[in-house]
N, C-alpha and C. Protein backbone atom coordinates (compact mmCIF):
# COMPACT_ATOMS: atom_id res chain seq x y z
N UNK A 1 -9.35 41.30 37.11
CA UNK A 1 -8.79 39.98 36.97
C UNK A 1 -9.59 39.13 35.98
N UNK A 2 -10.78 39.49 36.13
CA UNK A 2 -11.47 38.35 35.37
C UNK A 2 -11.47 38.41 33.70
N UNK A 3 -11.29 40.06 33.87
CA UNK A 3 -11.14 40.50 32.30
C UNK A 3 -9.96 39.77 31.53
N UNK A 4 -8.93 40.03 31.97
CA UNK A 4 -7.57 39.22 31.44
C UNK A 4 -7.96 37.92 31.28
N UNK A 5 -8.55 36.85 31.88
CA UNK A 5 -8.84 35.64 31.57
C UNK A 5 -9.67 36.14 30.45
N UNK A 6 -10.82 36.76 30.44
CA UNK A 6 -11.01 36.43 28.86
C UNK A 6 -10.46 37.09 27.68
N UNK A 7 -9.35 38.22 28.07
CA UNK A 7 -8.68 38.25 27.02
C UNK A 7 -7.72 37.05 26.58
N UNK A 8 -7.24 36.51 27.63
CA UNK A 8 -6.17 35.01 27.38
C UNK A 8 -7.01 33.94 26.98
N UNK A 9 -8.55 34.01 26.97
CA UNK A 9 -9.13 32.73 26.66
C UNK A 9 -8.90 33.17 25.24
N UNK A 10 -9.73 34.39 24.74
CA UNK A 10 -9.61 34.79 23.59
C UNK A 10 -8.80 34.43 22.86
N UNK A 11 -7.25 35.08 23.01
CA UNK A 11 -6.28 35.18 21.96
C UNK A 11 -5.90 33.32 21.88
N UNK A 12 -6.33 32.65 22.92
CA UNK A 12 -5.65 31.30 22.90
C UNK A 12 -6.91 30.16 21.73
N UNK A 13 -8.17 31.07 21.55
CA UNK A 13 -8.96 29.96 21.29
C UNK A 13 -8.57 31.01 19.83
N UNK A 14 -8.19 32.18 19.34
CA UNK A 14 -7.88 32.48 18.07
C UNK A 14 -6.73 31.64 17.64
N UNK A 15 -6.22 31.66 18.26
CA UNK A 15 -4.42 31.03 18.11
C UNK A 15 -4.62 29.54 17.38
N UNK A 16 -5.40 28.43 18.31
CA UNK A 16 -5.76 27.34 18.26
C UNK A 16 -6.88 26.88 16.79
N UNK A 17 -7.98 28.57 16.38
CA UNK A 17 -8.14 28.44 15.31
C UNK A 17 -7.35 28.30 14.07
N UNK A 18 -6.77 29.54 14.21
CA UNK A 18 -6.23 29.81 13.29
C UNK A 18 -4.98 28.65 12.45
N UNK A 19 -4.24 27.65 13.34
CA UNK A 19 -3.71 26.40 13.66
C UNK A 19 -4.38 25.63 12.74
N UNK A 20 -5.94 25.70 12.98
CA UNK A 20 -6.71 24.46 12.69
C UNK A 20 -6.93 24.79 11.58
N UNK A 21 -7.62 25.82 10.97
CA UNK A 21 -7.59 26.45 9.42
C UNK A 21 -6.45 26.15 9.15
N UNK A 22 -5.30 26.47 9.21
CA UNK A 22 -3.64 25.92 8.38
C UNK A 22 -3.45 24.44 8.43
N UNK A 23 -3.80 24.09 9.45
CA UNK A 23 -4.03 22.42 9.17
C UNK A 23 -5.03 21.33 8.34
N UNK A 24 -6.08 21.99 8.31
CA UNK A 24 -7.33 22.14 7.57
C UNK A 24 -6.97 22.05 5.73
N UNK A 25 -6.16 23.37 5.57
CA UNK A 25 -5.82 23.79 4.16
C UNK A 25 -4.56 22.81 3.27
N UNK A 26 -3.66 22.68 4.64
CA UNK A 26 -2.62 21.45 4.17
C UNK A 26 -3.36 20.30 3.64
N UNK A 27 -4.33 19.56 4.66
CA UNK A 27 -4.69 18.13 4.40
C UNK A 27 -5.58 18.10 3.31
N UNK A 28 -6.05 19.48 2.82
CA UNK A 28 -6.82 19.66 1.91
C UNK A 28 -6.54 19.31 0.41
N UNK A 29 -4.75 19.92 0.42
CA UNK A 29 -4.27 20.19 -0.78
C UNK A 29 -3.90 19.06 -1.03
N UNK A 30 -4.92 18.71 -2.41
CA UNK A 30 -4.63 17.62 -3.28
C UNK A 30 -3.05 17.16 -4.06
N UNK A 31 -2.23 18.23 -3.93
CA UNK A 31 -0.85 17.66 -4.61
C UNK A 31 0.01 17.69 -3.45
N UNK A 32 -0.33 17.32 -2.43
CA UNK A 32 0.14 16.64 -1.35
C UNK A 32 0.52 14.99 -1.21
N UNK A 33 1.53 14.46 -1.30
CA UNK A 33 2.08 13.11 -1.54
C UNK A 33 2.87 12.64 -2.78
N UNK A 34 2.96 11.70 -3.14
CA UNK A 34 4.36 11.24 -3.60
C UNK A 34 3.61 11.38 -5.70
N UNK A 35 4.05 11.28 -7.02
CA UNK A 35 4.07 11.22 -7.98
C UNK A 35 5.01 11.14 -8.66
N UNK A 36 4.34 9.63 -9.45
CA UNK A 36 5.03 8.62 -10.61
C UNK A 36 4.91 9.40 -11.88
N UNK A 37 5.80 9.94 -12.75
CA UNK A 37 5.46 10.38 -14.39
C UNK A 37 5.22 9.40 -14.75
N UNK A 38 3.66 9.60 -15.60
CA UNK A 38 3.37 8.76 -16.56
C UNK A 38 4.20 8.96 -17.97
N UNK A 39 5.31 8.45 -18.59
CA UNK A 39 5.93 8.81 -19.35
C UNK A 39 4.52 8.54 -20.87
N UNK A 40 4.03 7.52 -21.15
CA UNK A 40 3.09 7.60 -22.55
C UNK A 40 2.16 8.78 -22.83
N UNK A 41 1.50 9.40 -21.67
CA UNK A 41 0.85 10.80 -21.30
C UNK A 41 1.22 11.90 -21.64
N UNK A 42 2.69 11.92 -21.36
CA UNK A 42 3.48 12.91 -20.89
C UNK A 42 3.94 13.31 -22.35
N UNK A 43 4.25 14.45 -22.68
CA UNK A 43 4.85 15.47 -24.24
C UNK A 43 5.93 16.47 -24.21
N UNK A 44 7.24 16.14 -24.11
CA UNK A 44 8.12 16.57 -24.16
C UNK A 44 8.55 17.36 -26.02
N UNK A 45 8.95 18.81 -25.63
CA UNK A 45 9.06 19.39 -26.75
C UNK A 45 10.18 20.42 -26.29
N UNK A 46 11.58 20.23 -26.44
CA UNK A 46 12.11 19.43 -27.66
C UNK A 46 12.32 18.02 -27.27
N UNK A 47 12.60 17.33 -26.21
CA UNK A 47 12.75 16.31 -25.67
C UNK A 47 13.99 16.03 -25.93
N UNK A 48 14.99 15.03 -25.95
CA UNK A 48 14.20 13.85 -25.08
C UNK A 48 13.46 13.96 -23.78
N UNK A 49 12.32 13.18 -23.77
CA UNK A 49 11.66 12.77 -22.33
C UNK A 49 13.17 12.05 -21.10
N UNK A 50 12.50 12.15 -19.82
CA UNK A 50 13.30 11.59 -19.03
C UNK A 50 12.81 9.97 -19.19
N UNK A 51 13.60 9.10 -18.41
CA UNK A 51 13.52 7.90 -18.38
C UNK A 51 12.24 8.15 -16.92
N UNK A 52 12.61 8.52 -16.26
CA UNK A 52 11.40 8.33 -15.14
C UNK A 52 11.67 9.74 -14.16
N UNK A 53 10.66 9.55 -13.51
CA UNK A 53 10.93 10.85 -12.22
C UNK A 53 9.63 10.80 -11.51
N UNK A 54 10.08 11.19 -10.09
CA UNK A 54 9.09 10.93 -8.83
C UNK A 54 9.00 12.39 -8.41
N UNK A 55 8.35 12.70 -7.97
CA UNK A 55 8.01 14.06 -7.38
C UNK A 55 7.14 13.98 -6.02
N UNK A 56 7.40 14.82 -4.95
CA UNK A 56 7.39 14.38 -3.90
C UNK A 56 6.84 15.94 -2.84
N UNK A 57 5.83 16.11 -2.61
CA UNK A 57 5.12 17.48 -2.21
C UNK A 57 4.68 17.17 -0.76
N UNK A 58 4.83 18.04 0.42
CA UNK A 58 4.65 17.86 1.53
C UNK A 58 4.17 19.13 2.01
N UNK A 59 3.53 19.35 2.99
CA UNK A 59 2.44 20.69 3.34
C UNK A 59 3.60 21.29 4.68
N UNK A 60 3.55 22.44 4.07
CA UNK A 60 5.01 23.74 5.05
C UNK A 60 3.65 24.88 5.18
N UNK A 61 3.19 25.23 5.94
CA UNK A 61 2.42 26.26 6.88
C UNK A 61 1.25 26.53 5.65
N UNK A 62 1.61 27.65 4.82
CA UNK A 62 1.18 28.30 3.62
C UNK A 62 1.52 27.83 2.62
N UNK A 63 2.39 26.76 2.21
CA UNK A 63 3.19 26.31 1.14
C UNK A 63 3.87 24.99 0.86
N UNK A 64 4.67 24.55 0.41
CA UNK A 64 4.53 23.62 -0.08
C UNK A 64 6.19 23.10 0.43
N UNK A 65 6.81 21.78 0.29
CA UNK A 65 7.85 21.42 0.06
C UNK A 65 7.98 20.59 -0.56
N UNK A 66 9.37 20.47 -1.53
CA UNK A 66 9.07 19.74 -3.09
C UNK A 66 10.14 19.10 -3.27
N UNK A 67 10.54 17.85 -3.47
CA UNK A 67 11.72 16.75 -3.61
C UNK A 67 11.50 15.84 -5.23
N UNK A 68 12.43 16.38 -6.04
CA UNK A 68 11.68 15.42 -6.69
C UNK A 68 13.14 14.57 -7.27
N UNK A 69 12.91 13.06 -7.67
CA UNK A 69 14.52 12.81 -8.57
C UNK A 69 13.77 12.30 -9.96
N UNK A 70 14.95 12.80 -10.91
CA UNK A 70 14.72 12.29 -12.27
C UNK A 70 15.58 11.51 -12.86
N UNK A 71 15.22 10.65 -13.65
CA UNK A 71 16.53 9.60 -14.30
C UNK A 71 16.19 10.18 -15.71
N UNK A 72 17.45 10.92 -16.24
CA UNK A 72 17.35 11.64 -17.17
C UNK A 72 17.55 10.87 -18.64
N UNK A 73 17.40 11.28 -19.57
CA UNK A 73 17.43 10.33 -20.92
C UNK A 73 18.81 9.76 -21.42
N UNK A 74 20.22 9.94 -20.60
CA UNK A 74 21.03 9.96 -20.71
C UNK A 74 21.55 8.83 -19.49
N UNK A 75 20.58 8.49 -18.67
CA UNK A 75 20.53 7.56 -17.52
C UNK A 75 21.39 8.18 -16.26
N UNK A 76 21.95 9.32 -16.45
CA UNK A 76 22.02 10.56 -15.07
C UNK A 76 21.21 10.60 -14.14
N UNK A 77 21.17 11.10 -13.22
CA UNK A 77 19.57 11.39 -12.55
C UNK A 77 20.06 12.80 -11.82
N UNK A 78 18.87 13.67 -11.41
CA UNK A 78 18.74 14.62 -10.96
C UNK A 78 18.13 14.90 -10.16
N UNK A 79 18.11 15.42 -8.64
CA UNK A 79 17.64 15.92 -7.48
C UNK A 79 17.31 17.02 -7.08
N UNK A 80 15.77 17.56 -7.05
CA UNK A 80 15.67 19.03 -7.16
C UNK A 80 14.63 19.24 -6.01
N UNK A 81 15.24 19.96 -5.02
CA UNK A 81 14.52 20.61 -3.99
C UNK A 81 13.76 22.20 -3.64
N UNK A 82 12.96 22.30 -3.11
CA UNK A 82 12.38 23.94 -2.96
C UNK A 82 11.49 23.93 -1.57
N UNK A 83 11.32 25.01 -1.60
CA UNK A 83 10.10 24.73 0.15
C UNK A 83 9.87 26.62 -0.50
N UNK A 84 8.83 26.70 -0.53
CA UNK A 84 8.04 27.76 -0.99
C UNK A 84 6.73 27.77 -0.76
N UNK A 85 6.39 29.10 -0.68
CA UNK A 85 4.70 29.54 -0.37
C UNK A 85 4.29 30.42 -1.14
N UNK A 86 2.36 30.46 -0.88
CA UNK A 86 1.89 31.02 -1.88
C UNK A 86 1.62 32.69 -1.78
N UNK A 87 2.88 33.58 -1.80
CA UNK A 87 2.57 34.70 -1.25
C UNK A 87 3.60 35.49 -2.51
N UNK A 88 4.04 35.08 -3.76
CA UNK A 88 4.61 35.11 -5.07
C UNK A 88 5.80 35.84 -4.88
N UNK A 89 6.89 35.63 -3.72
CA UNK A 89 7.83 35.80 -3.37
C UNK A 89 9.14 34.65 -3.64
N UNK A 90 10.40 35.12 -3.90
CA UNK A 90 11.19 33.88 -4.63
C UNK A 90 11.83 33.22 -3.51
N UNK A 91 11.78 32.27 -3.64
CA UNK A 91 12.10 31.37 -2.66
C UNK A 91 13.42 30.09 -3.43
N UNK A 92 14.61 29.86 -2.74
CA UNK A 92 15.66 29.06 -3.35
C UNK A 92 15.29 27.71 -3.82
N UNK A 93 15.85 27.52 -5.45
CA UNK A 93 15.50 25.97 -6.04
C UNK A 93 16.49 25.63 -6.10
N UNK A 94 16.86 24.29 -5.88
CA UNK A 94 18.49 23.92 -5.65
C UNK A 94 18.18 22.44 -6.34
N UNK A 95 19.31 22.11 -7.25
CA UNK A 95 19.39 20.99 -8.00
C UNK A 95 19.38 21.16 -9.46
N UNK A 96 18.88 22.65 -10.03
CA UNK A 96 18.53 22.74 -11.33
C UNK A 96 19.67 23.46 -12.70
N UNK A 97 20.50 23.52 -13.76
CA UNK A 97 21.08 24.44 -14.02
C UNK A 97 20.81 25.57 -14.64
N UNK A 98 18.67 25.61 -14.48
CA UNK A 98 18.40 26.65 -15.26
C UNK A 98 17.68 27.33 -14.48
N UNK A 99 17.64 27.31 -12.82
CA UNK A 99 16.83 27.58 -12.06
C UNK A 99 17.35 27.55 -10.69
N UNK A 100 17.66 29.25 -10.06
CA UNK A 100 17.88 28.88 -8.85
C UNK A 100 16.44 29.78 -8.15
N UNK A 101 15.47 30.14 -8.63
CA UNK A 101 14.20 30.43 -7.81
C UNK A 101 13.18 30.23 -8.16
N UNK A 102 12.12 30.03 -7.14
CA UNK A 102 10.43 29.71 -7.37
C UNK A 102 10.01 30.96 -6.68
N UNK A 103 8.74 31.29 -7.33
CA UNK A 103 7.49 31.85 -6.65
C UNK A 103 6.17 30.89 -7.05
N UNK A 104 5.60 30.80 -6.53
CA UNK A 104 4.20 30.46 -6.10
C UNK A 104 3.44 30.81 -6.25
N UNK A 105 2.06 30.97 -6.85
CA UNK A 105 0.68 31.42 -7.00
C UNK A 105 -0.52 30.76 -7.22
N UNK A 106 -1.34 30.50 -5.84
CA UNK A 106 -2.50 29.31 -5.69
C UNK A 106 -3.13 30.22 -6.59
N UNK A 107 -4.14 29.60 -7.39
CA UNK A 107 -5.33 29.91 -7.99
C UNK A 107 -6.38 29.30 -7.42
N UNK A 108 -6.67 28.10 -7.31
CA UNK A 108 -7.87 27.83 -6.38
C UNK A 108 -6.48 26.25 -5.64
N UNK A 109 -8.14 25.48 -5.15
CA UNK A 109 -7.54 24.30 -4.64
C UNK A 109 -6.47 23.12 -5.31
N UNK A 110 -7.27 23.30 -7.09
CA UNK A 110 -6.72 22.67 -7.70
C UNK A 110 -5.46 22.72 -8.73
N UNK A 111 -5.43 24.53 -8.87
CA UNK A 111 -4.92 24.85 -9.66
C UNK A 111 -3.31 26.08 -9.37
N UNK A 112 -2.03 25.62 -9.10
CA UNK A 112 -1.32 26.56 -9.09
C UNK A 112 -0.46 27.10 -10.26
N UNK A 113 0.16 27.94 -9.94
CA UNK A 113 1.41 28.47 -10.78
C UNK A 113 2.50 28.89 -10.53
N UNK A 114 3.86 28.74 -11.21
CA UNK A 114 4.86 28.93 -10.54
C UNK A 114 6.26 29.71 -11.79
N UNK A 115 6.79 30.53 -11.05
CA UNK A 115 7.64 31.13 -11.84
C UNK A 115 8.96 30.52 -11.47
N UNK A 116 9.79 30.62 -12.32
CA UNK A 116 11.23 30.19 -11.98
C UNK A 116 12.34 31.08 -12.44
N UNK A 117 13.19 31.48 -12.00
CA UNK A 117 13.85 32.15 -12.12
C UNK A 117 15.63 32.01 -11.99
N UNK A 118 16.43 32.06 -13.20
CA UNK A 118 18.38 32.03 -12.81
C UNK A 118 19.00 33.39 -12.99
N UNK A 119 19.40 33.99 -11.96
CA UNK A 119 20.19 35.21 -11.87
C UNK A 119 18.97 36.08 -12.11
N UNK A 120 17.97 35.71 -11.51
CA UNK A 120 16.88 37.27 -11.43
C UNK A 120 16.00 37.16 -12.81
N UNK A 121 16.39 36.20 -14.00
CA UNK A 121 15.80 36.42 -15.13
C UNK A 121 14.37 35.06 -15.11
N UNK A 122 13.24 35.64 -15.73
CA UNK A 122 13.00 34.71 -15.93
C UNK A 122 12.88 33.92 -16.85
N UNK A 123 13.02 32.16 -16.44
CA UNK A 123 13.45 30.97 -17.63
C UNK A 123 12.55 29.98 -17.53
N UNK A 124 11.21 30.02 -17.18
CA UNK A 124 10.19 29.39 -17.04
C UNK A 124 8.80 29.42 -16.24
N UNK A 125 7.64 29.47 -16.69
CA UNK A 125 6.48 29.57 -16.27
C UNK A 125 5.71 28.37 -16.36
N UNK A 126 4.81 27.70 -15.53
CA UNK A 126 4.63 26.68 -15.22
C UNK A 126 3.23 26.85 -14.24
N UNK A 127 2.51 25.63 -14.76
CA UNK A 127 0.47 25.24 -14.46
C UNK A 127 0.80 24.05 -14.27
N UNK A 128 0.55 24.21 -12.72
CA UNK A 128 -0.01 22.68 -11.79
C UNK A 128 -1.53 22.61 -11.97
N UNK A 129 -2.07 21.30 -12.35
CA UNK A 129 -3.23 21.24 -12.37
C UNK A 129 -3.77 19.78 -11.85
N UNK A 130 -4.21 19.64 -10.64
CA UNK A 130 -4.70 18.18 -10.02
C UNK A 130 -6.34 17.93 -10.49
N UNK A 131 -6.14 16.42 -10.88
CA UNK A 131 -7.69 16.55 -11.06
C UNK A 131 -8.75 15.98 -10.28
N UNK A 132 -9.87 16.26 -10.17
CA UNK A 132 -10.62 16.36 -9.14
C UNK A 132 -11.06 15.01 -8.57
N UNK A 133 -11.10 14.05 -8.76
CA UNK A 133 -10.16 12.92 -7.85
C UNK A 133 -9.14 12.94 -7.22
N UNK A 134 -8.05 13.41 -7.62
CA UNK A 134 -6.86 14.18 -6.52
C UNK A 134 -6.04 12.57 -7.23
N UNK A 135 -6.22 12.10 -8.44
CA UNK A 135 -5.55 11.27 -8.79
C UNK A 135 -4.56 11.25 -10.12
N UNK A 136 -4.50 12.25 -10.42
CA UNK A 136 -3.47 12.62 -11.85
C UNK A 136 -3.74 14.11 -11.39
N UNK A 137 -1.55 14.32 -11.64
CA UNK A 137 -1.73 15.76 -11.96
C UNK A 137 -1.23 15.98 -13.17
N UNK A 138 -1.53 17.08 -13.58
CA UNK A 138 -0.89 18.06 -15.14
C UNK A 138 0.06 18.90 -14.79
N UNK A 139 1.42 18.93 -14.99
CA UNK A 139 2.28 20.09 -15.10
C UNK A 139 2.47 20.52 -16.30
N UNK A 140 2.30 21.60 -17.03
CA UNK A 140 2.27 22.27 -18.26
C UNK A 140 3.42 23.49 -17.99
N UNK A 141 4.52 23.02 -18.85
CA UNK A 141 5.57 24.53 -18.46
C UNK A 141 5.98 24.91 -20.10
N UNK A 142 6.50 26.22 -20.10
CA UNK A 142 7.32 26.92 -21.66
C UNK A 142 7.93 27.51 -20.66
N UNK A 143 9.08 27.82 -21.48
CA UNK A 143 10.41 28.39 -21.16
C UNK A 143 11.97 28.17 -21.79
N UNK A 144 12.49 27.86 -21.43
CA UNK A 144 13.90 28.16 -22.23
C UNK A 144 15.00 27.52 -20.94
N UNK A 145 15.91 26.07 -21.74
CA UNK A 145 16.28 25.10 -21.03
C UNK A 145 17.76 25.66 -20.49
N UNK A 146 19.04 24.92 -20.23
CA UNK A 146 20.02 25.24 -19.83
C UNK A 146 20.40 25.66 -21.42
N UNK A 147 20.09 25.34 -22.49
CA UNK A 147 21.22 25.56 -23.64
C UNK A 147 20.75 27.00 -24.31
N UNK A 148 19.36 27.58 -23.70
CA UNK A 148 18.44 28.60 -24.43
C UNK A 148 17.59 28.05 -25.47
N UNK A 149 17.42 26.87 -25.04
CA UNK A 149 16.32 26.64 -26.16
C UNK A 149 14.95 26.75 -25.52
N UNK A 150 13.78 26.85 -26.93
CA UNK A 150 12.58 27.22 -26.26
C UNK A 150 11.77 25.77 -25.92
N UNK A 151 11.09 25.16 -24.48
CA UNK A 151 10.89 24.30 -24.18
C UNK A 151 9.29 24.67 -23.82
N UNK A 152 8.35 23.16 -24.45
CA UNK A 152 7.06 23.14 -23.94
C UNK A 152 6.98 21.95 -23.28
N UNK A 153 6.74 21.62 -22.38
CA UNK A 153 6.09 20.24 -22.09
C UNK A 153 5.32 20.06 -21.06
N UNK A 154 4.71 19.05 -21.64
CA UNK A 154 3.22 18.73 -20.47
C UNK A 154 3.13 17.08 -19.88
N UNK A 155 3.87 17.50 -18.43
CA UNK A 155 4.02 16.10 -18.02
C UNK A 155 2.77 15.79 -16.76
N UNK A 156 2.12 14.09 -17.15
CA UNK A 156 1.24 14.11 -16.63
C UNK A 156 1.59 12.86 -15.65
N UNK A 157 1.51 13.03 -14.14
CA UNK A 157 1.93 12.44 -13.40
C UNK A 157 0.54 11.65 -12.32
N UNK A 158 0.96 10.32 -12.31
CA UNK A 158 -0.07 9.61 -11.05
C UNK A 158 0.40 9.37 -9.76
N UNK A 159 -0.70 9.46 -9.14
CA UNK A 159 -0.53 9.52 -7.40
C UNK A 159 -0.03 8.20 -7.40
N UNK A 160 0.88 7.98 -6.29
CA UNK A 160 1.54 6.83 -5.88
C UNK A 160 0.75 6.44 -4.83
């Protein structure tokens, strides 16, 4: 009898770790919370730049969840959602017409990467980079837009 209690203490005080490490790693991650594009920062190639866009990151177990809207240069706006983790498996992007998947790849705390993918091909590669204040991030992407053109841009966004 007594053994089973400490196997149940066991697995319950692993359980309760392991919890606390994933909770631990969320509150950790610096691109956690809301971001304003700095449009004067920011380098759109071919552009036009958007008029504005918020981006919006929330902590999902291992990964991330991502809301962002854009008011496009045309004064449209656009709504693009994902909930993905860092285990470089594709996970559904919804809102985009050049992108219906993400994968994920932490490099350290500060630094991820992300693939995107329409109909299995890929149409963009992309460097999150927060800086170590946890107060501006860098998104740096190339790839190829809805029309096939080749796209660079490096948009640099502040914490709200």
């Amino acid at each position: 009898m007594k053994q089973s209690r400490w196997i149940i203490y066991a697995v319950a005080v692993l359980i309760v770790g392991f919890a606390g490490l994933t909770l631990l790693a969320q509150a950790t991650d610096p691109i956690i919370g809301t971001w304003e594009l700095n449009l004067a920062k920011s380098k759109y190639d071919p552009g036009p730049p958007p008029k504005s866009a918020t981006w919006k990151y929330e902590a999902v177990g291992n990964g991330l969840k991502y809301s962002g809207k854009t008011v496009n240069a045309d004064g449209t706006t656009s709504d693009t959602t994902w909930t993905a983790y860092f285990d470089g498996k594709d996970y559904p992007y919804i809102g985009s017409p050049n992108i219906d998947t993400i994968s994920l790849k932490r490099i350290d705390r500060y630094n991820t990467e992300g693939t995107f993918k329409k109909a299995g091909k890929v149409t963009d590669h992309g460097k999150r980079v927060v800086s170590q204040d946890g107060k501006v991030y860098t998104y740096t992407n190339e790839g190829i837009n809805a029309q096939g053109k080749p796209v660079k841009n490096v948009q640099v966004f502040d914490k709200k």
